[in-house]
Protein backbone atom coordinates (compact mmCIF):
# COMPACT_ATOMS: atom_id res chain seq x y z
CA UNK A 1 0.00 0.00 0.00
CA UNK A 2 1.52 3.59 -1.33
CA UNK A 3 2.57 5.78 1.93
CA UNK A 4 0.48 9.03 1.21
CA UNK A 5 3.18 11.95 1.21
CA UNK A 6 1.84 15.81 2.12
CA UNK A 7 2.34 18.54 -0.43
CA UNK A 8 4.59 20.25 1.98
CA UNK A 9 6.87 17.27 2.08
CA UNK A 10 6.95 17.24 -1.50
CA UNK A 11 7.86 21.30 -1.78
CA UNK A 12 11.04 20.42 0.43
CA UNK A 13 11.90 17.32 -1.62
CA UNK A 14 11.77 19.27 -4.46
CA UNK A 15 13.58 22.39 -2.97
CA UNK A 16 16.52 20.16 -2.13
CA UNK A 17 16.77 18.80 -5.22
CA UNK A 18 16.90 21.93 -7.07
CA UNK A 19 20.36 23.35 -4.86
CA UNK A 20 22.00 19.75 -5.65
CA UNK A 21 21.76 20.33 -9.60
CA UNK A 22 22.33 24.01 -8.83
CA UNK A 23 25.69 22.69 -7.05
CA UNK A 24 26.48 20.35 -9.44
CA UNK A 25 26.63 23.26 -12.36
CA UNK A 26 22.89 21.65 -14.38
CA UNK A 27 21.04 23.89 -13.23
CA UNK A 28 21.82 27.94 -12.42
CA UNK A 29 19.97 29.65 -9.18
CA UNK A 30 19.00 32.38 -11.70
CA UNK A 31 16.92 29.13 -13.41
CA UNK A 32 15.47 28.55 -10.35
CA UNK A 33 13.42 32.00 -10.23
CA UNK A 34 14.97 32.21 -6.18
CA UNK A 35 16.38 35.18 -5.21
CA UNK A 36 19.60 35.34 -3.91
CA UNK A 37 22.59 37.56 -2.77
CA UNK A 38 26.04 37.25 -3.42
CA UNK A 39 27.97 37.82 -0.58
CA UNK A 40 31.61 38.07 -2.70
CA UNK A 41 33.00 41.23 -3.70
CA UNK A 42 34.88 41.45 -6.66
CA UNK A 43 37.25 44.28 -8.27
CA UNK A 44 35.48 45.89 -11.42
CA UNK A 45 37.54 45.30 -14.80
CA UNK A 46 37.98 46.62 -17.51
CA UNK A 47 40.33 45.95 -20.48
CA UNK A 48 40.06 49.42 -22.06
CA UNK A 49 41.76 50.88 -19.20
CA UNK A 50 38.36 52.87 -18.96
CA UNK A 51 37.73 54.68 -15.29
CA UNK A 52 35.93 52.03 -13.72
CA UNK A 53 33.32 52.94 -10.70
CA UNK A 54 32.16 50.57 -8.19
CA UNK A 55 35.00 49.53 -5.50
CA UNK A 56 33.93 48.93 -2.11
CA UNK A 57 35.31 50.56 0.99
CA UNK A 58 36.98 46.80 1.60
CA UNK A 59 38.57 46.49 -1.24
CA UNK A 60 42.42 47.11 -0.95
CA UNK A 61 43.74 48.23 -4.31
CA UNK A 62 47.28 48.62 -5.44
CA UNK A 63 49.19 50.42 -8.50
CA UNK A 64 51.40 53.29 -9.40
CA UNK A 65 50.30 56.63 -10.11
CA UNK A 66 50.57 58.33 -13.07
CA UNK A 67 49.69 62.33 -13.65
CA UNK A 68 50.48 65.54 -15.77
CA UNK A 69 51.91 68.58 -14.77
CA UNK A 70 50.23 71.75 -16.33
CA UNK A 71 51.25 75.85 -16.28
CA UNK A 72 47.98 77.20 -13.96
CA UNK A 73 48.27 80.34 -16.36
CA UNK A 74 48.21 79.16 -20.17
CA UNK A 75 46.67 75.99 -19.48
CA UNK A 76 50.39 73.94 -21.70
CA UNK A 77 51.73 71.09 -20.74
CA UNK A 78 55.27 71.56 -19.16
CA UNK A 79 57.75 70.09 -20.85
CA UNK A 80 58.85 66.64 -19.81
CA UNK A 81 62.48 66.53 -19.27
CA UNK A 82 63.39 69.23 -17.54
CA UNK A 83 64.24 69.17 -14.08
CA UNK A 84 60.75 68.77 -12.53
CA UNK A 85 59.83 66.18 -9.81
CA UNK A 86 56.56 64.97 -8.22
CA UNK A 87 58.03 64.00 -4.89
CA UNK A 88 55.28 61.71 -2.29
CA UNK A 89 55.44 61.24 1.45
CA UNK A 90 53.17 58.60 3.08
CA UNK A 91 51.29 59.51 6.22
CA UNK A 92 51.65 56.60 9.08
CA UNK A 93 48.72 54.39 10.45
CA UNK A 94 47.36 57.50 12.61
CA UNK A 95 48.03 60.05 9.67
CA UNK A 96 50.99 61.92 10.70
CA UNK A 97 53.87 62.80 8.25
CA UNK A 98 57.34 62.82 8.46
CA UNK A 99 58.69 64.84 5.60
CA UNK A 100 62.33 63.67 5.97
CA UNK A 101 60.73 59.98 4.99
CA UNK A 102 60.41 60.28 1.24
CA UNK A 103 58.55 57.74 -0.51
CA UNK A 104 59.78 58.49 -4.00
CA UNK A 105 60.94 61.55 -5.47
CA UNK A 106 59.84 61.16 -9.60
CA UNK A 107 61.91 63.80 -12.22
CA UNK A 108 58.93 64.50 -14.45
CA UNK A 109 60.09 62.64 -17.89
CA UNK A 110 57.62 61.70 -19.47
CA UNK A 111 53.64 62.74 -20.38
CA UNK A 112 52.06 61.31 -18.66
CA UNK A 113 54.47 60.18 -15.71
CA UNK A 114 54.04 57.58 -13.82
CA UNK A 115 55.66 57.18 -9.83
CA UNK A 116 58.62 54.27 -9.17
CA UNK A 117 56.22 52.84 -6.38
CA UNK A 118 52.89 51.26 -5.93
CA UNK A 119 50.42 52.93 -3.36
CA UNK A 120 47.29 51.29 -1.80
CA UNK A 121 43.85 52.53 -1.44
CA UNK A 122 43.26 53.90 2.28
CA UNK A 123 47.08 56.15 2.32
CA UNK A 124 47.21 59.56 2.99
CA UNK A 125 49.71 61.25 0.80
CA UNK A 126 51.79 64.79 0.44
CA UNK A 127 52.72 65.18 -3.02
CA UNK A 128 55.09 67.98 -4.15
CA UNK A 129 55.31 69.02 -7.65
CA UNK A 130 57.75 71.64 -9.29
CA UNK A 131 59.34 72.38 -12.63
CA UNK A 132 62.08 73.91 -13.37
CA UNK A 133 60.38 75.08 -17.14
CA UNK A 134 60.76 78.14 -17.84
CA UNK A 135 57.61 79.60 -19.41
CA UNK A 136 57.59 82.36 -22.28
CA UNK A 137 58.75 85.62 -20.23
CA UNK A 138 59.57 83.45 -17.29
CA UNK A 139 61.66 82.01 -14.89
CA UNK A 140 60.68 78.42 -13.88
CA UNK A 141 57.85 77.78 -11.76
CA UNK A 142 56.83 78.35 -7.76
CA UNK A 143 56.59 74.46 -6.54
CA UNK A 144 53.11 73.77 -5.11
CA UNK A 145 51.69 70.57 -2.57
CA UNK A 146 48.64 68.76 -2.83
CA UNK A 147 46.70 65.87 -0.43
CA UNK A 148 44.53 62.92 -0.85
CA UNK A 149 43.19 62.29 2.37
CA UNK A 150 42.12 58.38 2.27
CA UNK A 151 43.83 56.84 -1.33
CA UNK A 152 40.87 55.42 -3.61
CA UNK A 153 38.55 56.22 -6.62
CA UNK A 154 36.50 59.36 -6.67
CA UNK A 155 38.78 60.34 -3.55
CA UNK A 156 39.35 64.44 -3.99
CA UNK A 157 43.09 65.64 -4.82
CA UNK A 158 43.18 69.30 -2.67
CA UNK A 159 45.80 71.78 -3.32
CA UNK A 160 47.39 73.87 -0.07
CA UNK A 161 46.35 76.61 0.00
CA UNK A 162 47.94 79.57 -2.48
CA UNK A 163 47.86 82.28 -0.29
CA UNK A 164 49.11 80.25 2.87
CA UNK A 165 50.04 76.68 2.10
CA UNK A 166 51.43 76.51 5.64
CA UNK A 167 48.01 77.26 7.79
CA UNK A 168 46.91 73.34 6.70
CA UNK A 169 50.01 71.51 8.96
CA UNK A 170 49.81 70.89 12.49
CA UNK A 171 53.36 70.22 13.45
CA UNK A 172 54.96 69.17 16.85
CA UNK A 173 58.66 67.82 17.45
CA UNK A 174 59.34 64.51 18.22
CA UNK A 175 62.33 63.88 19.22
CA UNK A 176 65.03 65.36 17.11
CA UNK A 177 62.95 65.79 13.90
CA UNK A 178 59.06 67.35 13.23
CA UNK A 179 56.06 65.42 12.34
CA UNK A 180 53.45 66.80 10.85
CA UNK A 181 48.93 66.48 10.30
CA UNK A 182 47.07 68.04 7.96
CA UNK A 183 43.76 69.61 8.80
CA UNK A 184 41.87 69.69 5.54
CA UNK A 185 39.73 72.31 7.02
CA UNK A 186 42.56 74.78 6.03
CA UNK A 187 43.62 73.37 2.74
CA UNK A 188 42.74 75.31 -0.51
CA UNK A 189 40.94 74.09 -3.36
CA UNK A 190 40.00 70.60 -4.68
CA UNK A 191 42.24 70.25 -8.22
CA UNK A 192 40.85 66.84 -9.04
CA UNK A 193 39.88 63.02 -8.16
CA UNK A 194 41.90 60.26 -8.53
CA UNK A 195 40.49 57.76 -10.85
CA UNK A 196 41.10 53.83 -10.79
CA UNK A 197 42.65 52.87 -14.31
CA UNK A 198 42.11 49.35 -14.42
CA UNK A 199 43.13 46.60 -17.19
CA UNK A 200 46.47 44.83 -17.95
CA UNK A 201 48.60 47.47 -15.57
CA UNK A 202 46.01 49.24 -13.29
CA UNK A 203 46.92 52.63 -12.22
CA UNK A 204 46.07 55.55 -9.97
CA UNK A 205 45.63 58.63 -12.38
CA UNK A 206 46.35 61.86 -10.41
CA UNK A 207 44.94 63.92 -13.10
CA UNK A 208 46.83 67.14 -13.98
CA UNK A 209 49.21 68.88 -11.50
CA UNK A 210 49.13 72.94 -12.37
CA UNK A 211 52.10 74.83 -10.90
CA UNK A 212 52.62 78.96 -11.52
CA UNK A 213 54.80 80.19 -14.18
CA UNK A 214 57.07 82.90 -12.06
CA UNK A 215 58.14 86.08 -13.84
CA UNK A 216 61.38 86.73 -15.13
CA UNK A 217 64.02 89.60 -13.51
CA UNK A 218 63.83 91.15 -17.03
CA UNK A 219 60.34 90.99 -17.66
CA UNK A 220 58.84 93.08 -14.09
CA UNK A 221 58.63 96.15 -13.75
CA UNK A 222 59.73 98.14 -10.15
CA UNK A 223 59.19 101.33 -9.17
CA UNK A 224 58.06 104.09 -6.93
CA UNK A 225 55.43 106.57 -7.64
CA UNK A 226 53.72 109.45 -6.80
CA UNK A 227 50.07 110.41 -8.11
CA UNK A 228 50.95 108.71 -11.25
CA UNK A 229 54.49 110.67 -11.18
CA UNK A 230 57.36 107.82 -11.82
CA UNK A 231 59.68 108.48 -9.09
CA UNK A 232 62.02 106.22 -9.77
CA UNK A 233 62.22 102.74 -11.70
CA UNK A 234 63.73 99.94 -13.35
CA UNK A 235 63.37 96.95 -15.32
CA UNK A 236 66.19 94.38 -16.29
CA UNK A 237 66.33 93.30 -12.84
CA UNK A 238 70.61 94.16 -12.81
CA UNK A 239 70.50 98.04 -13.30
CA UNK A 240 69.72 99.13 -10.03
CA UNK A 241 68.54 102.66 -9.52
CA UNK A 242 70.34 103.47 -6.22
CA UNK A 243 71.78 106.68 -6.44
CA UNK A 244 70.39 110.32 -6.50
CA UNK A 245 71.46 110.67 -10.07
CA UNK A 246 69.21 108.18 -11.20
CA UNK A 247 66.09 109.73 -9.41
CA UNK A 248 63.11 110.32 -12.43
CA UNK A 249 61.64 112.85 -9.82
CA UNK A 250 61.37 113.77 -5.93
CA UNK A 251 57.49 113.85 -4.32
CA UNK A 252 57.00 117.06 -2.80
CA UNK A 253 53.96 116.88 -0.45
CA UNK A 254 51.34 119.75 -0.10
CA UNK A 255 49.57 118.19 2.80
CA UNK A 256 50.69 116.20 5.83
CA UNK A 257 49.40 113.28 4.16
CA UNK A 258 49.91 111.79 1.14
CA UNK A 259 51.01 108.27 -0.26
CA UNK A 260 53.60 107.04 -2.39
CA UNK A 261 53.60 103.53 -3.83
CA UNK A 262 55.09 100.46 -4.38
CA UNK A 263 54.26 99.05 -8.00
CA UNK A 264 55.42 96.08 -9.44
CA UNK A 265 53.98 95.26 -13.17
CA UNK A 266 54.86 92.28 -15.40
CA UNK A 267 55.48 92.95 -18.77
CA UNK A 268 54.52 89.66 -20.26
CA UNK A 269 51.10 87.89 -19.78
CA UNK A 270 50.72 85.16 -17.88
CA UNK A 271 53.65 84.80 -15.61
CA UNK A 272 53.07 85.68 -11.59
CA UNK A 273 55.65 86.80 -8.89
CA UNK A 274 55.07 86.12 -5.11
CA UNK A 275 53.19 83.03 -4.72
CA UNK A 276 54.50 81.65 -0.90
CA UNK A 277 56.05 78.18 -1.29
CA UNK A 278 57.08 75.32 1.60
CA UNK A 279 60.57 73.53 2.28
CA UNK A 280 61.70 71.34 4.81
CA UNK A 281 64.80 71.99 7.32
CA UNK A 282 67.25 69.73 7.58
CA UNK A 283 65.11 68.26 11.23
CA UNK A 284 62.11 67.53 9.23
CA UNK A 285 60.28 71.17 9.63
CA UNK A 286 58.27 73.06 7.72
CA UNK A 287 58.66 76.51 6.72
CA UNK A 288 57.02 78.95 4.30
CA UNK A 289 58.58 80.98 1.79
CA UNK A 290 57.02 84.11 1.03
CA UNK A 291 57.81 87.24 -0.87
CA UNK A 292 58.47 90.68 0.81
CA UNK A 293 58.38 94.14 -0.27
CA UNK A 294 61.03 95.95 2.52
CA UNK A 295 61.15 99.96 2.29
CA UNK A 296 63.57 102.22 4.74
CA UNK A 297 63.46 105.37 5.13
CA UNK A 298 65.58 108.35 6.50
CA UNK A 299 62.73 110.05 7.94
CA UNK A 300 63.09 108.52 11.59
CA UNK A 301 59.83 110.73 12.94
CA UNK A 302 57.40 109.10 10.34
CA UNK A 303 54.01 107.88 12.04
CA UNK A 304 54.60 104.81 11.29
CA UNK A 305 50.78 103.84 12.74
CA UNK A 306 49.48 104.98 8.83
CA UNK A 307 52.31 102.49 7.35
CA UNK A 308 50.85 99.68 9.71
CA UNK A 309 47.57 100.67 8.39
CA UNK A 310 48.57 99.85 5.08
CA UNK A 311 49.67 96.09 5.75
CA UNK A 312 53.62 97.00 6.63
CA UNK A 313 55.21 95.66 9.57
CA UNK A 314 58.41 96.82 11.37
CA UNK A 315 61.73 94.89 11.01
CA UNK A 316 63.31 95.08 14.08
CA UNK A 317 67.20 95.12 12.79
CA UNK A 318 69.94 96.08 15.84
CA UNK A 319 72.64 97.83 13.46
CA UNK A 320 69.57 100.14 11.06
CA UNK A 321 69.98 103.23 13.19
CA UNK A 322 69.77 105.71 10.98
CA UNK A 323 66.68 104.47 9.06
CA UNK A 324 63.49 102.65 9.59
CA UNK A 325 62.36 99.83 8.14
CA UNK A 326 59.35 98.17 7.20
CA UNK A 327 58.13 95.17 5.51
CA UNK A 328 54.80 93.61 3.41
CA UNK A 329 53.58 90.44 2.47
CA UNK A 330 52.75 89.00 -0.58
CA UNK A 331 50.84 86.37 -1.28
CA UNK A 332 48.43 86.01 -4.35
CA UNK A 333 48.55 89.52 -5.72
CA UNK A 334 50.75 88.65 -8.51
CA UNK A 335 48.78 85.97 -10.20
CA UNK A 336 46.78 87.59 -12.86
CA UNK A 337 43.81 86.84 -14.98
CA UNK A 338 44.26 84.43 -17.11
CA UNK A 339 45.88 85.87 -20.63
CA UNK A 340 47.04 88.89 -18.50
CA UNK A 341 50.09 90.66 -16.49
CA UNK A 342 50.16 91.19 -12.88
CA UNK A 343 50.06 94.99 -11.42
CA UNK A 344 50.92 95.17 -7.85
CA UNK A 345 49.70 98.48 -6.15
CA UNK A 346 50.64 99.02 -2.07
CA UNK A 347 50.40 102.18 -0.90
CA UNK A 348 53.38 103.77 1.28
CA UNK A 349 51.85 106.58 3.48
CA UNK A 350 53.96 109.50 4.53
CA UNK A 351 52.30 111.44 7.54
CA UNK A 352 54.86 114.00 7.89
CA UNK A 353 53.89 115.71 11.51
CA UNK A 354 56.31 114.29 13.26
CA UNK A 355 58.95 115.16 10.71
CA UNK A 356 60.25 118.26 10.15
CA UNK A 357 59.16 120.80 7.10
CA UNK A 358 59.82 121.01 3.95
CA UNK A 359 62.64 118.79 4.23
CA UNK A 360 64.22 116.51 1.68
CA UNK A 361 64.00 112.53 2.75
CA UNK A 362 65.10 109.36 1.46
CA UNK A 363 62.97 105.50 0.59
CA UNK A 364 64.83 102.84 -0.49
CA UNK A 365 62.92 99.76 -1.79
CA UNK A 366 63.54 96.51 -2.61
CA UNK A 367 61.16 93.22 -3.74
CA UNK A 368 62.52 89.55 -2.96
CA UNK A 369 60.72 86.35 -3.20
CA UNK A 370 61.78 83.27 -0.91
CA UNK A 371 62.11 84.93 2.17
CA UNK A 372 60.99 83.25 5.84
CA UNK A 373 59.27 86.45 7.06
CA UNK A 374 60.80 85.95 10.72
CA UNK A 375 63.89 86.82 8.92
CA UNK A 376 62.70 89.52 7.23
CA UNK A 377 61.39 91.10 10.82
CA UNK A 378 64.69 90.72 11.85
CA UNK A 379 66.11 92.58 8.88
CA UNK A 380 67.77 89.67 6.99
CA UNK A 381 66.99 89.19 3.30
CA UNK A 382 68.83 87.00 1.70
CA UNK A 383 69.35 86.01 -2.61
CA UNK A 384 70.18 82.58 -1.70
CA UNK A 385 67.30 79.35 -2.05
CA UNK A 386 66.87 76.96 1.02
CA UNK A 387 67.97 73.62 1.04
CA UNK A 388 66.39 70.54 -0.20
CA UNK A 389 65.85 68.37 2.23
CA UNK A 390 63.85 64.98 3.12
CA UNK A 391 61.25 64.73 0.41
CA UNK A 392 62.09 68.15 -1.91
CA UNK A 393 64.88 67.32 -3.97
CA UNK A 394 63.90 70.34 -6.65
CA UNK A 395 61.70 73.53 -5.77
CA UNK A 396 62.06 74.74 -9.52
CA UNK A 397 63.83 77.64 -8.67
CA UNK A 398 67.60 78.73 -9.18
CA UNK A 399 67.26 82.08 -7.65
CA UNK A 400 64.82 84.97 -6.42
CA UNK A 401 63.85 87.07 -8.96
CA UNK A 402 65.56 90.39 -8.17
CA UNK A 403 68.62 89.25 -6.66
CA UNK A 404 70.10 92.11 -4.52
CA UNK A 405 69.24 91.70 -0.71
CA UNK A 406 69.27 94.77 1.92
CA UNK A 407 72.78 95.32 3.87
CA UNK A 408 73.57 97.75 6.40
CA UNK A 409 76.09 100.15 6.31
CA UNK A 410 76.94 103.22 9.07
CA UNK A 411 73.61 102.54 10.37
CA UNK A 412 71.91 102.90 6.91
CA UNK A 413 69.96 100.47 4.40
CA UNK A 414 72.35 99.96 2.09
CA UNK A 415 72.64 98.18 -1.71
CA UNK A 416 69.01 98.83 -2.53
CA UNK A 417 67.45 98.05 -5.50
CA UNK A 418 65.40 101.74 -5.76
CA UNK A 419 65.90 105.09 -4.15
CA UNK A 420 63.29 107.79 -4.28
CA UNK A 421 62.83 111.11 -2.26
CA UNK A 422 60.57 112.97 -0.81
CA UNK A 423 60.02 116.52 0.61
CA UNK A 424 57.86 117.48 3.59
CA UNK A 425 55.11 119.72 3.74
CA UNK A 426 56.04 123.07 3.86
């Protein structure tokens, strides 16, 4: 007699049966009309080398990176070759950076480049990128550093800040040497995401690196003027106008107020002057680079509240006796408009009521890039480039641009690059 066997009996029978031929490769689950998920996760492919999407926070990819390296200003590719490096430092485990612990430094040579090492997705990195091209009108380039916070696709590349690269790190000393963290709330721009190139040799594609064309000695304009009166100027960056003779005009003031100012213009589009730039000591710190404009002056009874007014600051220099002096800032007032030149405009106020009238005073001026501005305060300038240490092995320059510093001689500024004068109110 047949055993009677319940429809429910049967569905399980049948159920089993279906995941043995499934196992067995006769039958697929997708056959089965059961819905399933697949709990593997695989890395997307793709043998164009396309920019694939899709990789999952768990995934742990590893390549080399490749990139360009662009002038900001005209938008060209600089030339592969020349002495131009993309240098990388690796954050540890708990994302601080030792900049003395390079993890490649890469001379740009080819378009597009690619790095001697292999990073992995979840690294913070430091690049630093320079070139030592020299654009039309130019004089190589000021060296720039970027971030990727957490290595992967889609993850943002951020430039440091142009202005103030510097405000981003959070150093402290360790030892002998600095380490460094990077709060991304003070970085500057995103540039770019990296993109996952995958196929026969996967790679990390940084994009396009753009750097600043810097202006030429012979191609920027310096002088001093007066109400649109050229007091005194030059322009080949050599032929210093330091003496009396070489004076276009004295400023004679009518009131006990009146400004005189600082002008530098480019004479060539798209080129800048003064962009601030980092380098590392010998110990593993950081320091900033920045261009000054320094002005002294004769006229010892100047209220020199009015000068601080404008954006100077005092330098504080034992041996200048006979003269004040007086320092500003640059930062991103000599990048121009794309397809133009630079003007820079700072005004130099004379209020004259502590001085005495209608008498004949002396301003000496001078403009330097790469300059630590503690120096400066203290009244050293200097014509000479810092060292390159741990991970910079080029910055892409070979000198500042107007290369005569301030001395000191009998208590005076001395070897300036322009001399003006200017008479009191009567």
């Amino acid at each position: 007699m047949a055993t009677k066997i319940d429809m429910k009996t049967i569905a399980i029978l049948g159920l089993i049966a279906v995941l043995v031929l499934a196992g067995t490769g006769y039958l697929t689950l997708n056959q089965t009309g059961l819905s399933v998920t697949d709990q593997t996760q695989t890395t997307p492919t793709d043998t164009t080398g396309a920019p694939t999407d899709g990789l999952t926070p768990t995934e742990i990819m590893s390549a080399k990176g490749q990139w360009l390296i662009n002038d900001a200003l005209t938008q060209t590719a600089t030339a592969s070759g020349d002495t131009g490096y993309v240098s990388i430092v690796v954050a540890d485990d708990n994302g601080v950076f030792n900049f003395l612990v390079s993890s490649e430094e890469t001379e740009y040579d080819a378009a597009p480049d690619t790095s001697a090492r292999t990073y992995s997705s979840g690294q913070s990195l430091v690049l630093a990128v320079s070139s030592d091209n020299d654009p039309a009108s130019g004089a190589e380039t000021y060296p720039r550093w970027f971030y990727i916070s957490s290595l992967k696709h889609n993850a943002e590349i951020r430039a440091f800040d142009l202005a103030n690269p510097i405000q981003a790190l959070k150093g402290q000393k360790v030892g002998t040497t600095y380490k460094y963290t990077v709060t991304e709330s003070m970085l500057g721009e995103t540039v770019g995401k990296v993109t996952w190139l995958s196929g026969t040799t996967p790679y990390w594609d940084f994009g396009v690196f753009e750097v600043y064309g810097r202006v030429a000695k012979a191609s920027i304009i310096e002088q001093f003027t007066s109400g649109g009166v050229v007091l005194t100027t030059f322009n080949d960056g050599a032929t210093w106008e330091d003496t009396v003779a070489e004076i276009n005009a004295n400023h004679t003031m009518t009131s006990d107020k009146e400004d005189i100012n600082f002008q530098l213009i480019a004479e060539a589009n798209d080129v800048a002057f003064g962009l601030p730039y980092l380098g590392v000591s010998a110990n593993g710190e950081v320091s900033q680079y920045n261009t000054v404009l320094v002005i002294t002056t004769n006229a010892l009874g100047i209220n020199a509240q009015e000068l601080y007014n404008d954006g100077w600051q005092p330098i504080n220099k034992p041996d200048l006796t006979a003269d004040l002096g007086f320092y500003y800032v640059l930062t991103t007032e000599g990048v121009p408009n794309r397809g133009d030149k630079f003007s820079i405009d700072v005004p130099i106020t004379i209020e004259d009521s502590g001085l005495a009238a209608s008498t004949l005073f002396q301003l000496e001026g001078w403009a330097l890039d790469s300059q630590k501005e503690a120096n400066v305060a203290r009244g050293s300038t200097t014509t000479s480039l810092p060292g390159a240490n741990g991970f910079i092995t080029e910055f892409g320059l070979d000198t500042v641009v107007q290369p005569l510093a301030m001395t000191v001689s009998s208590g005076s500024a001395a070897t300036m690059q322009l001399l003006a004068q200017f008479t009191t109110n009567a």
